[in-house]
C-alpha atoms as a PDB file:
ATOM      1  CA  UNK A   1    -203.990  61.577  13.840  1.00  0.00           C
ATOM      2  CA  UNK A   2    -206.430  62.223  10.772  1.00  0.00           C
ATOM      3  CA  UNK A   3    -208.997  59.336  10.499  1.00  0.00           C
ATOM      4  CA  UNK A   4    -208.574  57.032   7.678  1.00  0.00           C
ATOM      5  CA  UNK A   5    -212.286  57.722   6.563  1.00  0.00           C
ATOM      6  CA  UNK A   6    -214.226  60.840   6.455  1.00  0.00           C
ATOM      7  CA  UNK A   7    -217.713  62.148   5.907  1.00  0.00           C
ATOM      8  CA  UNK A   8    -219.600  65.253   5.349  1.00  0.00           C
ATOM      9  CA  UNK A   9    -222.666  65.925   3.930  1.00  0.00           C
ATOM     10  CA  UNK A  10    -223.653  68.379   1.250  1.00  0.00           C
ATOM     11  CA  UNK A  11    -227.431  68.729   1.293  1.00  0.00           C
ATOM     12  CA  UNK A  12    -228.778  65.601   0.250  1.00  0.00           C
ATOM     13  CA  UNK A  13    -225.874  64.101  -0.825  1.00  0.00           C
ATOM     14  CA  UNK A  14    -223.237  61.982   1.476  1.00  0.00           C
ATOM     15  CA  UNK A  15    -219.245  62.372   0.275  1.00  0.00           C
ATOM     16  CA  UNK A  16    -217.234  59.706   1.687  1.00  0.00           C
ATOM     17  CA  UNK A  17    -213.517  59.734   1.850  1.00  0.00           C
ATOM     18  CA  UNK A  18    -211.035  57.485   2.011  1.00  0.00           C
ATOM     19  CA  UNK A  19    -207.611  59.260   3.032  1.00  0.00           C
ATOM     20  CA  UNK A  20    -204.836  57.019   3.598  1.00  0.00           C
ATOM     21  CA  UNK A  21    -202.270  59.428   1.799  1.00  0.00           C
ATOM     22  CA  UNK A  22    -198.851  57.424   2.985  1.00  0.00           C
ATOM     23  CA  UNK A  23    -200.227  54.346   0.901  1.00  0.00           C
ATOM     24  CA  UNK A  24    -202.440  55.558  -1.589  1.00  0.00           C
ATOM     25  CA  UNK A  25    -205.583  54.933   0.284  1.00  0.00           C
ATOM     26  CA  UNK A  26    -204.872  51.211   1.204  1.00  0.00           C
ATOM     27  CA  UNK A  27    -207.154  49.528   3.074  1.00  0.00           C
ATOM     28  CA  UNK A  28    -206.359  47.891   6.374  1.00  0.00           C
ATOM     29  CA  UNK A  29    -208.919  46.160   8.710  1.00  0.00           C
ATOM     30  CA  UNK A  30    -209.427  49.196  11.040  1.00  0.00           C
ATOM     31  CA  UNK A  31    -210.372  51.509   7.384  1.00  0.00           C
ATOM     32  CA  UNK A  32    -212.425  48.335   6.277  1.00  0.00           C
ATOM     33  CA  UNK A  33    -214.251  48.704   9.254  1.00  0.00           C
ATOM     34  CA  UNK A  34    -214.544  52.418   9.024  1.00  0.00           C
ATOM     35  CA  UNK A  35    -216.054  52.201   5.432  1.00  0.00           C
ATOM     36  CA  UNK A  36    -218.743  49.810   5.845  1.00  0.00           C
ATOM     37  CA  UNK A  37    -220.146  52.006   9.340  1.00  0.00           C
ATOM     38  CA  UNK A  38    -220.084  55.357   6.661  1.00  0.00           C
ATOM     39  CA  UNK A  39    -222.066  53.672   4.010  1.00  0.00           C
ATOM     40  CA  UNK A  40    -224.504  52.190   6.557  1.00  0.00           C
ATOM     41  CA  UNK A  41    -225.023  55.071   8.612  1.00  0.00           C
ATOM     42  CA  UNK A  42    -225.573  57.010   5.072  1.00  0.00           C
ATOM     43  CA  UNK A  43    -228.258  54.260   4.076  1.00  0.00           C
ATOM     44  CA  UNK A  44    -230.211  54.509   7.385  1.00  0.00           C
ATOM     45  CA  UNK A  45    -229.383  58.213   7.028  1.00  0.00           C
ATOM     46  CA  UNK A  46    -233.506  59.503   5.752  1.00  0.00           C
ATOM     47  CA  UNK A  47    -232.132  62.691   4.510  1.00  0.00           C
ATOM     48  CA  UNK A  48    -229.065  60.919   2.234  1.00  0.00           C
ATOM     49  CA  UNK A  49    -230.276  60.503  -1.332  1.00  0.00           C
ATOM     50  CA  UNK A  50    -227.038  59.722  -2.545  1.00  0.00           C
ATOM     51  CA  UNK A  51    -223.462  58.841  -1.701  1.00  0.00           C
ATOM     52  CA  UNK A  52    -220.179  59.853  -3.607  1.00  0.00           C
ATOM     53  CA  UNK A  53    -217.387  57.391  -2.806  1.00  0.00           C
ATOM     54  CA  UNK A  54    -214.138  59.489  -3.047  1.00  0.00           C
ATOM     55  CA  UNK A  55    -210.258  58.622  -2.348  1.00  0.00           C
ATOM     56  CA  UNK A  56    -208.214  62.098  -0.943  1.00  0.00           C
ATOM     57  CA  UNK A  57    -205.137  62.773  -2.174  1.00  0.00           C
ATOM     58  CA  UNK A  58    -204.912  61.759  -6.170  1.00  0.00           C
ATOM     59  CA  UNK A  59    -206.000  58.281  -5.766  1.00  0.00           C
ATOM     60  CA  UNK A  60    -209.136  56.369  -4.868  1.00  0.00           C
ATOM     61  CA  UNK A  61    -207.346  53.513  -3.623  1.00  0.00           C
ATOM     62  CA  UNK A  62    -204.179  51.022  -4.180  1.00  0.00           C
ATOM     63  CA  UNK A  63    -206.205  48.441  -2.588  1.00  0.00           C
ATOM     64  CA  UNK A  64    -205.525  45.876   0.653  1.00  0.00           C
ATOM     65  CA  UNK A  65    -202.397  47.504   2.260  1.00  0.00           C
ATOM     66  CA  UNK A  66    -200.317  44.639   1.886  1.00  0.00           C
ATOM     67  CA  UNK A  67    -197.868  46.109   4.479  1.00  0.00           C
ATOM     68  CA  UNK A  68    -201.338  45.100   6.798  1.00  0.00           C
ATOM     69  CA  UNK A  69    -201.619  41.790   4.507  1.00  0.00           C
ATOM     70  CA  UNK A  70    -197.631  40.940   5.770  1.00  0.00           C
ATOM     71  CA  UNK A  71    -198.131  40.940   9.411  1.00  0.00           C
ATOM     72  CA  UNK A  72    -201.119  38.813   8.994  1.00  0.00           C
ATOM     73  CA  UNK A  73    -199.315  36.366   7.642  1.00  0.00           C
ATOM     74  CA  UNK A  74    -197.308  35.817  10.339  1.00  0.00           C
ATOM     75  CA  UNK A  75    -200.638  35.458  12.380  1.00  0.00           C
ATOM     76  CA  UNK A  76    -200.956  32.711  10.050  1.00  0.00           C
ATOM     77  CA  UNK A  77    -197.923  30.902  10.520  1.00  0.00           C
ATOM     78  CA  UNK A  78    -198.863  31.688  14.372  1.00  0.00           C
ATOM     79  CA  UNK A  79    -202.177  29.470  13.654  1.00  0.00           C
ATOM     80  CA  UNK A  80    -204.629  32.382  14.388  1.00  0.00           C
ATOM     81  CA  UNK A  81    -207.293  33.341  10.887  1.00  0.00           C
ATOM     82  CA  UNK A  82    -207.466  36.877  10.655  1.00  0.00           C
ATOM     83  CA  UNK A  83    -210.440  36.709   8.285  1.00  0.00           C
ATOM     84  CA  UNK A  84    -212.325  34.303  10.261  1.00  0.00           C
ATOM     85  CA  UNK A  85    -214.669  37.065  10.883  1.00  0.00           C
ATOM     86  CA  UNK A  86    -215.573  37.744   7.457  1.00  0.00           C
ATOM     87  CA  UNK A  87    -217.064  34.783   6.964  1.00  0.00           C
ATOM     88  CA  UNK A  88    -220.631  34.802   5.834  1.00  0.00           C
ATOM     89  CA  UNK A  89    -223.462  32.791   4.040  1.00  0.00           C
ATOM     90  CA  UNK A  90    -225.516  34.197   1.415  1.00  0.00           C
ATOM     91  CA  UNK A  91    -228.533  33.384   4.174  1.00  0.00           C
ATOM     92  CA  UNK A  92    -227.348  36.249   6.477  1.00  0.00           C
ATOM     93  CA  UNK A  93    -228.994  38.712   3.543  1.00  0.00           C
ATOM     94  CA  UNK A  94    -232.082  37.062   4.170  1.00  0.00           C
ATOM     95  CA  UNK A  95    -231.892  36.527   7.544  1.00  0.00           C
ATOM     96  CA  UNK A  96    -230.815  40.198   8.197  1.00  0.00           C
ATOM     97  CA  UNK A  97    -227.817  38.377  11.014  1.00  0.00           C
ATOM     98  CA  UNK A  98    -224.877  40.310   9.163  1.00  0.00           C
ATOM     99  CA  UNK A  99    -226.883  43.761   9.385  1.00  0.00           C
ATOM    100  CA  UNK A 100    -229.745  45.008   7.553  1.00  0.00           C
ATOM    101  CA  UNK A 101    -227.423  45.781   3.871  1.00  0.00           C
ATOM    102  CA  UNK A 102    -225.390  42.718   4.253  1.00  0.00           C
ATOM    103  CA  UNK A 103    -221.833  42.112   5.862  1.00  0.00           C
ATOM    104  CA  UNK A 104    -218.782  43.305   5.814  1.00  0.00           C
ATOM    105  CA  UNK A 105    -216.487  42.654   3.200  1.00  0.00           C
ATOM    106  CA  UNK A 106    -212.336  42.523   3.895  1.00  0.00           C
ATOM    107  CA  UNK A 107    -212.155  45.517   1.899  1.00  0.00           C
ATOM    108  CA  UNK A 108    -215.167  47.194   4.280  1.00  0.00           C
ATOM    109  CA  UNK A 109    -218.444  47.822   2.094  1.00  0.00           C
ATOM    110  CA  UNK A 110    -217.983  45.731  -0.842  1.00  0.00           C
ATOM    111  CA  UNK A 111    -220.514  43.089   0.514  1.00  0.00           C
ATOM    112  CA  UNK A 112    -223.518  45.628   1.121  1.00  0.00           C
ATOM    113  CA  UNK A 113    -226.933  45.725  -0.805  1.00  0.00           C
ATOM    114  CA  UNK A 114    -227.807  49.324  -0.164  1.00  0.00           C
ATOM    115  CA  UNK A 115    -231.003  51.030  -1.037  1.00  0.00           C
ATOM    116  CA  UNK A 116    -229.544  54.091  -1.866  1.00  0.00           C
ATOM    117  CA  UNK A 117    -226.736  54.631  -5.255  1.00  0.00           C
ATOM    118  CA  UNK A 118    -223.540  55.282  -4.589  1.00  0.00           C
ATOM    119  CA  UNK A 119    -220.710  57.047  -7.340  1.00  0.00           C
ATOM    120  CA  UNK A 120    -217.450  56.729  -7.119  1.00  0.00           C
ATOM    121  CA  UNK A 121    -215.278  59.628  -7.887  1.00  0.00           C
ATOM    122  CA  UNK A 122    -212.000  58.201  -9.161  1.00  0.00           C
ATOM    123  CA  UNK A 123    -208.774  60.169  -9.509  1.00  0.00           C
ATOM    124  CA  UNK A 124    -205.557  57.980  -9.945  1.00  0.00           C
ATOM    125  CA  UNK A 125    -205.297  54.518  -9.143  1.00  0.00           C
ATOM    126  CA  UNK A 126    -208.168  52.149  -8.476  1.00  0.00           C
ATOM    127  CA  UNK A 127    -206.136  49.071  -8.324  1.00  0.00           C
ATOM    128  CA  UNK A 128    -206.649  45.652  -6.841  1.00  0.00           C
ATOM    129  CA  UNK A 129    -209.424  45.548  -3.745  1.00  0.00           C
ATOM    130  CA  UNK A 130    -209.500  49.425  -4.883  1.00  0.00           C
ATOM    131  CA  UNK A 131    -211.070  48.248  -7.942  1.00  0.00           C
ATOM    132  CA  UNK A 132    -213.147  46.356  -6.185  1.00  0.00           C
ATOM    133  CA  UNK A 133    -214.745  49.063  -4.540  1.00  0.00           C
ATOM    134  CA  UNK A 134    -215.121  50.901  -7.458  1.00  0.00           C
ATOM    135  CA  UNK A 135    -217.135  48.238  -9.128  1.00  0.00           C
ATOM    136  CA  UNK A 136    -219.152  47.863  -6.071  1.00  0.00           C
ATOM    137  CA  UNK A 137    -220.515  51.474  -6.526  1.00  0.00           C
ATOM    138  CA  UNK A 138    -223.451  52.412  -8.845  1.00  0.00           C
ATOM    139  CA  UNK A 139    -221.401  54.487 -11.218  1.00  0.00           C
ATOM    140  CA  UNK A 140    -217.895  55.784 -12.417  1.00  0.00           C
ATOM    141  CA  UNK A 141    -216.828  59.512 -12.844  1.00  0.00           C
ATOM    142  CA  UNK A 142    -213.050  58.766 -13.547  1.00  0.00           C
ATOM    143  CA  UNK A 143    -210.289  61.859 -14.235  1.00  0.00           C
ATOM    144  CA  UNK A 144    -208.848  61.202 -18.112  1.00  0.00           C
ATOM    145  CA  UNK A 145    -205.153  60.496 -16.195  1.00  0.00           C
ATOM    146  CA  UNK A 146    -206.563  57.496 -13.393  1.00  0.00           C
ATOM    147  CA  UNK A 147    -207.057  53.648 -14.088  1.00  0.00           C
ATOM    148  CA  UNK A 148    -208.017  50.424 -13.256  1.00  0.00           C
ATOM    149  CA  UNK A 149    -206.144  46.802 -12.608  1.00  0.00           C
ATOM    150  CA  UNK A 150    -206.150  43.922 -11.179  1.00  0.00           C
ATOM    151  CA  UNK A 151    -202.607  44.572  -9.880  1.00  0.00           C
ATOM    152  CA  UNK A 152    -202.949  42.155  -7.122  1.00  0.00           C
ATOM    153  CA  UNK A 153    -202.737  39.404  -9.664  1.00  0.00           C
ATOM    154  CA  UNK A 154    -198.472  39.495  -9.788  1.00  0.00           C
ATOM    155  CA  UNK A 155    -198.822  38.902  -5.829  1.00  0.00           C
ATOM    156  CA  UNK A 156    -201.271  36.195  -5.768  1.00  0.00           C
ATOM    157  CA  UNK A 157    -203.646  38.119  -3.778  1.00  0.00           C
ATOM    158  CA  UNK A 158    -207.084  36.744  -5.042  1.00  0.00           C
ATOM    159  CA  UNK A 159    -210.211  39.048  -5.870  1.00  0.00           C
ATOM    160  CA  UNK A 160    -212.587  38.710  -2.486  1.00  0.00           C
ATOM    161  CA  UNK A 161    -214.387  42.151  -2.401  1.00  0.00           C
ATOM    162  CA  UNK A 162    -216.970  40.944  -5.654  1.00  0.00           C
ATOM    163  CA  UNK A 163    -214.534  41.429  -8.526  1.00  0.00           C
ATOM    164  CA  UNK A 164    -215.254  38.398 -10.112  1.00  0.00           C
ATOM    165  CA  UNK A 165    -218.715  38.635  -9.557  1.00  0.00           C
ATOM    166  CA  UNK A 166    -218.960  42.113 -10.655  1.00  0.00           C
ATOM    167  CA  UNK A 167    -216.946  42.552 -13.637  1.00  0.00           C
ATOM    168  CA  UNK A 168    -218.227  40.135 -15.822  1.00  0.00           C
ATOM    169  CA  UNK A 169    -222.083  41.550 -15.210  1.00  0.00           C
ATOM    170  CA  UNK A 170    -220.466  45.133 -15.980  1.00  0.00           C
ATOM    171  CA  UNK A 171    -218.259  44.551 -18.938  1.00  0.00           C
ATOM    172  CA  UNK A 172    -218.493  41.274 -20.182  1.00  0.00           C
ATOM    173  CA  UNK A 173    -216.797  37.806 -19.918  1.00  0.00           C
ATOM    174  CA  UNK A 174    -214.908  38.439 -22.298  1.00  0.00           C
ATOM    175  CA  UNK A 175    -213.081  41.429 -21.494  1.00  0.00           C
ATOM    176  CA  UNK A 176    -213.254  40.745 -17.612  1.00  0.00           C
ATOM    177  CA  UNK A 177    -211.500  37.702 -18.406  1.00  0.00           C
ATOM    178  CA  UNK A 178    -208.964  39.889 -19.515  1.00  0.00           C
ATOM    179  CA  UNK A 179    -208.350  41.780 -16.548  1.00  0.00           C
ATOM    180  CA  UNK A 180    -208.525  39.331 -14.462  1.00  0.00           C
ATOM    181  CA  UNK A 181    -206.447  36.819 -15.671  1.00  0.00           C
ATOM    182  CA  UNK A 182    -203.716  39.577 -16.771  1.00  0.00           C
ATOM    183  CA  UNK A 183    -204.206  41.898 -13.928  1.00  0.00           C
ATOM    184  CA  UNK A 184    -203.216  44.472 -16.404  1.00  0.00           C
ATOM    185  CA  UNK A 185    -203.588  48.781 -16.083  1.00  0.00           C
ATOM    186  CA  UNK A 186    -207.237  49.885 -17.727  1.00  0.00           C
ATOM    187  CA  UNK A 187    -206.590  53.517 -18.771  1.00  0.00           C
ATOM    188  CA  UNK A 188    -209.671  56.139 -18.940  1.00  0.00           C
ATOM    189  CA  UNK A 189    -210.309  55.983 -22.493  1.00  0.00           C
ATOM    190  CA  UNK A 190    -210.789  52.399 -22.774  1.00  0.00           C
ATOM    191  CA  UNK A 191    -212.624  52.171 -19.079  1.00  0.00           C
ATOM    192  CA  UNK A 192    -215.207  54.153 -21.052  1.00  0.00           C
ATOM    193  CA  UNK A 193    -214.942  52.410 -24.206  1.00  0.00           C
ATOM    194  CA  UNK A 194    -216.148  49.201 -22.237  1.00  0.00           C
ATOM    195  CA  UNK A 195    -218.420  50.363 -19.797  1.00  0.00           C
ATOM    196  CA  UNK A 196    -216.018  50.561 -17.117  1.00  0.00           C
ATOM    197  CA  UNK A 197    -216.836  53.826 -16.293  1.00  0.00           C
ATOM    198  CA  UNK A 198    -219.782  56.029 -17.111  1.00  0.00           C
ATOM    199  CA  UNK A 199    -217.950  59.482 -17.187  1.00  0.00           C
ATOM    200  CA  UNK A 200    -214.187  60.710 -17.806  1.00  0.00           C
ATOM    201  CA  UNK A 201    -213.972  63.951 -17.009  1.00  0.00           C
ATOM    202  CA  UNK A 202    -210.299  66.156 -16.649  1.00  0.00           C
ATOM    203  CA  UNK A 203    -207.689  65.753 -14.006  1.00  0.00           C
ATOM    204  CA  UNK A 204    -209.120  66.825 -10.636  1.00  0.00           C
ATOM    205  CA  UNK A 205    -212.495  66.919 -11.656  1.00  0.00           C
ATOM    206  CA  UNK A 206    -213.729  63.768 -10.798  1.00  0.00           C
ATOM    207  CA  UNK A 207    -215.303  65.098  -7.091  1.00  0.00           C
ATOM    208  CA  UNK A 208    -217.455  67.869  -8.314  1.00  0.00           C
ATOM    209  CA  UNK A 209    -218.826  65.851 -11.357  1.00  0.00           C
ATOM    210  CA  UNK A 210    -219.535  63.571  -9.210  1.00  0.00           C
ATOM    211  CA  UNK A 211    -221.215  65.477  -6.522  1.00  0.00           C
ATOM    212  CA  UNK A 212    -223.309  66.949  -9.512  1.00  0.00           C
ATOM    213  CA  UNK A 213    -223.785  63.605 -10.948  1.00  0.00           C
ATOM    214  CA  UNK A 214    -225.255  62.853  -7.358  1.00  0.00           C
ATOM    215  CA  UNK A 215    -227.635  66.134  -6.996  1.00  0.00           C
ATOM    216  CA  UNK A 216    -229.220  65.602 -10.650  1.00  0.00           C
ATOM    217  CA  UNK A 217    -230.249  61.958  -9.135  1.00  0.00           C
ATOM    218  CA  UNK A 218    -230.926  63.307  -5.666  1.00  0.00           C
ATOM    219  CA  UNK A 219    -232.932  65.947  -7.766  1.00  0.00           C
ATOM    220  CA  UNK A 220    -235.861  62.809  -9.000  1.00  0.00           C
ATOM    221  CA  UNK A 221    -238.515  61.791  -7.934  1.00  0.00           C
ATOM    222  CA  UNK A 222    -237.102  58.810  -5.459  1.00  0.00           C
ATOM    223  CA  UNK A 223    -239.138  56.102  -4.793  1.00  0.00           C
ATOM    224  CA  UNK A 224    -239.377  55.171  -8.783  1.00  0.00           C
ATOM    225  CA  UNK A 225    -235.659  56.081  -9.184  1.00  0.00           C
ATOM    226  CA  UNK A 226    -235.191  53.580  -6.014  1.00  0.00           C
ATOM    227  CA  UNK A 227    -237.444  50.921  -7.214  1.00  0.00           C
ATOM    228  CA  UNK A 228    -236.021  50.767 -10.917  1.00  0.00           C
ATOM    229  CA  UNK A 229    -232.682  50.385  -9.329  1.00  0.00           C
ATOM    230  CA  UNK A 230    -233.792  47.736  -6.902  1.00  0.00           C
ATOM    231  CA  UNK A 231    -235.493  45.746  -9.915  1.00  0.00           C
ATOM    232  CA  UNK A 232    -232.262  45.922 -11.976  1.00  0.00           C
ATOM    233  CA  UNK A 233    -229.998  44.539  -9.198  1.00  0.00           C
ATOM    234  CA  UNK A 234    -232.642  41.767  -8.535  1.00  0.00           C
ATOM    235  CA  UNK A 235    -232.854  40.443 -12.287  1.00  0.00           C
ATOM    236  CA  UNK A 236    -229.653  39.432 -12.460  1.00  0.00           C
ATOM    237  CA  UNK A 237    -230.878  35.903 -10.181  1.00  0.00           C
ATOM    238  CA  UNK A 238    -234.071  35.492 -11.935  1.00  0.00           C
ATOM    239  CA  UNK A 239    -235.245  34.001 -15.133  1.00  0.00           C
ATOM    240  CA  UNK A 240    -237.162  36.303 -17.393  1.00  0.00           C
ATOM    241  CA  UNK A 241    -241.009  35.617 -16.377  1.00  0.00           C
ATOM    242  CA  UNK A 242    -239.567  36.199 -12.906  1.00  0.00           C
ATOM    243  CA  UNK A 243    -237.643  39.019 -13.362  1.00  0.00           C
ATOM    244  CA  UNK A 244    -240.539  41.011 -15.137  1.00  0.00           C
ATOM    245  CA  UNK A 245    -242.910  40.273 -12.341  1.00  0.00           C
ATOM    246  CA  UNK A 246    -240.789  41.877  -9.572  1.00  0.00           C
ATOM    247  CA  UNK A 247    -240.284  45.173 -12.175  1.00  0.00           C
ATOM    248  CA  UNK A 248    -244.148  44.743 -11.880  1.00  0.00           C
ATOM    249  CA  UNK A 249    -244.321  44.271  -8.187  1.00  0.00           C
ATOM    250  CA  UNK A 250    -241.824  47.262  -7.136  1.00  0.00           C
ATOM    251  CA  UNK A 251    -242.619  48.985 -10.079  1.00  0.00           C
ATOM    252  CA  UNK A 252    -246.799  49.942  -9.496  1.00  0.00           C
ATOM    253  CA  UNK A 253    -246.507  51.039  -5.939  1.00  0.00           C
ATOM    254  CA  UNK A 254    -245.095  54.184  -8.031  1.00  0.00           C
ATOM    255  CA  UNK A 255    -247.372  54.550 -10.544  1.00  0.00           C
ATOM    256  CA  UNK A 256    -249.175  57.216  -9.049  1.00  0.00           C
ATOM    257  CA  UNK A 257    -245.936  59.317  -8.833  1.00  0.00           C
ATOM    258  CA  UNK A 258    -245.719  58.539 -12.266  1.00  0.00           C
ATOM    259  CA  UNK A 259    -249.451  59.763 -12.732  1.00  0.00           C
ATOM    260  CA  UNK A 260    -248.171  62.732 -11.340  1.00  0.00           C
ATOM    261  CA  UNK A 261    -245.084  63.523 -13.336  1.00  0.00           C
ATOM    262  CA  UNK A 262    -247.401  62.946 -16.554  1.00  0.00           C
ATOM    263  CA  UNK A 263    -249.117  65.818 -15.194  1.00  0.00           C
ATOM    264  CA  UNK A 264    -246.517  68.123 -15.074  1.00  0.00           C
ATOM    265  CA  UNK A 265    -245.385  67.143 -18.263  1.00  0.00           C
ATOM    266  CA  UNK A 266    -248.831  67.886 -19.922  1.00  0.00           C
ATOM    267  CA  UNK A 267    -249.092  71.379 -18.567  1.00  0.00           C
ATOM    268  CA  UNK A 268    -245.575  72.075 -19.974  1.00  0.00           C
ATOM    269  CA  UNK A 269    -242.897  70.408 -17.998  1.00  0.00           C
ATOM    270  CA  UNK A 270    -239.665  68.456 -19.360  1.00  0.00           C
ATOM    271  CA  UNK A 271    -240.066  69.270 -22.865  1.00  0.00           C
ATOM    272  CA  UNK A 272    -237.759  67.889 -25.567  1.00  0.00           C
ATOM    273  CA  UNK A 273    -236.004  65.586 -23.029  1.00  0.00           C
ATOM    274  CA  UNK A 274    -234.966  68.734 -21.012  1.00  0.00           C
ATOM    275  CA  UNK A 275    -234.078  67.803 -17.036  1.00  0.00           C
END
């Protein structure tokens, strides 16, 4: 029996993906389980860069398999919590007791803080939890024929894996309140239109512009690329005196990479904003 998740590595760059072809890449506790070990292992992983988060078989992923979500209810009725185990406190980040990136999330990695980016390469549906994941990831690369939607929303399954967290710090109150409280489908064009996405490329392309996507960052200079990523994920607690000091703070332990890359640009290097 093919395992639910899969991982291979292509140079410096980590593909992960999720292959649950019978129900479009749902997620059921054992996958959870297997996603959030692959995107650990790639963060400890010194020779990952970067990640590409990628669902086999046209779709990223239909989100919780709610053929899974069924039988727990009847553990329910049984008196028995199935997601007693996924309950955390915002001290086990500090604390490092859920893991050194955070814990697990029902939908598997939606909970970590890595310290590497991750893409997500997104080819049909990225519904529900699947959405969810999507948001979690650093950036979009969506095929012109996939979309979003909160499609959970006509079964009363509530957003768990960060979507309401997420999706008003990526698009807006305004137009997250949309999706969320509609549950409505989010078509490529308009995914781009309001930052839901960063790229839409054509059908069945999503994978290699994402794996390119990944080797151009994989290709910088990494611990500024790192710490500017760090310092734009830690802003969103702090008020503005706050938030510029840790820029400062993360940011001047690279300044001498920096001293170096003015180098190469003085003898000739990077010209006319060429990469």
């Amino acid at each position: 029996m093919q395992d639910p998740v899969e991982t291979r590595t292509h140079g410096a760059i980590t593909v992960v993906t999720l292959s649950r072809a019978d129900v479009r890449n749902a997620v059921d506790a054992d996958t959870a389980r297997q996603l959030y070990e692959a995107f650990i292992a790639f963060d400890a992983d010194p020779d990952a860069r970067v990640a590409v988060f990628h669902g086999a078989h046209g779709h990223f992923c239909a989100g919780w398999d709610l053929q899974a979500g069924a039988r727990m209810a009847q553990h329910l009725q049984q008196g028995v919590d199935p997601f007693a185990a996924l309950d955390f406190s915002s001290d086990d980040y500090a604390s490092g007791s859920a893991g050194p990136a955070g814990p697990a999330g029902p939908m598997g990695p939606s909970r970590l803080m890595l310290r590497k980016p991750v893409i997500a390469a997104i080819s049909g549906a990225a519904v529900a939890g699947g959405m969810e994941l999507a948001l979690w990831c650093d950036m979009r690369v969506m095929e012109e024929d996939a979309y979003f939607g909160v499609f959970c929303r006509r079964f009363g399954v509530p957003l768990i894996d960060g979507g309401t967290v997420r999706l008003p710090r990526l698009i807006g109150m305004g137009h997250a309140m949309d999706l969320i409280l509609t549950g409505r489908k989010v078509e490529a064009a308009e995914a781009l239109h309001m930052g839901l996405c960063n790229r839409v490329v054509p059908t069945g392309g999503a994978l290699a512009a994402a794996i390119a996507l990944a080797e151009q960052l994989a290709g910088f200079p990494q611990q500024t690329m790192l710490a500017d990523r760090a310092s734009a994920y830690a802003q969103w607690d702090l008020e503005l005196p706050h938030a510029l000091h840790q820029e400062w703070e993360r940011g001047k332990d690279c300044i001498a990479a920096g001293l170096e890359g003015a180098a190469r640009f003085a003898a000739g290097a990077g010209r006319h904003g060429k990469f």
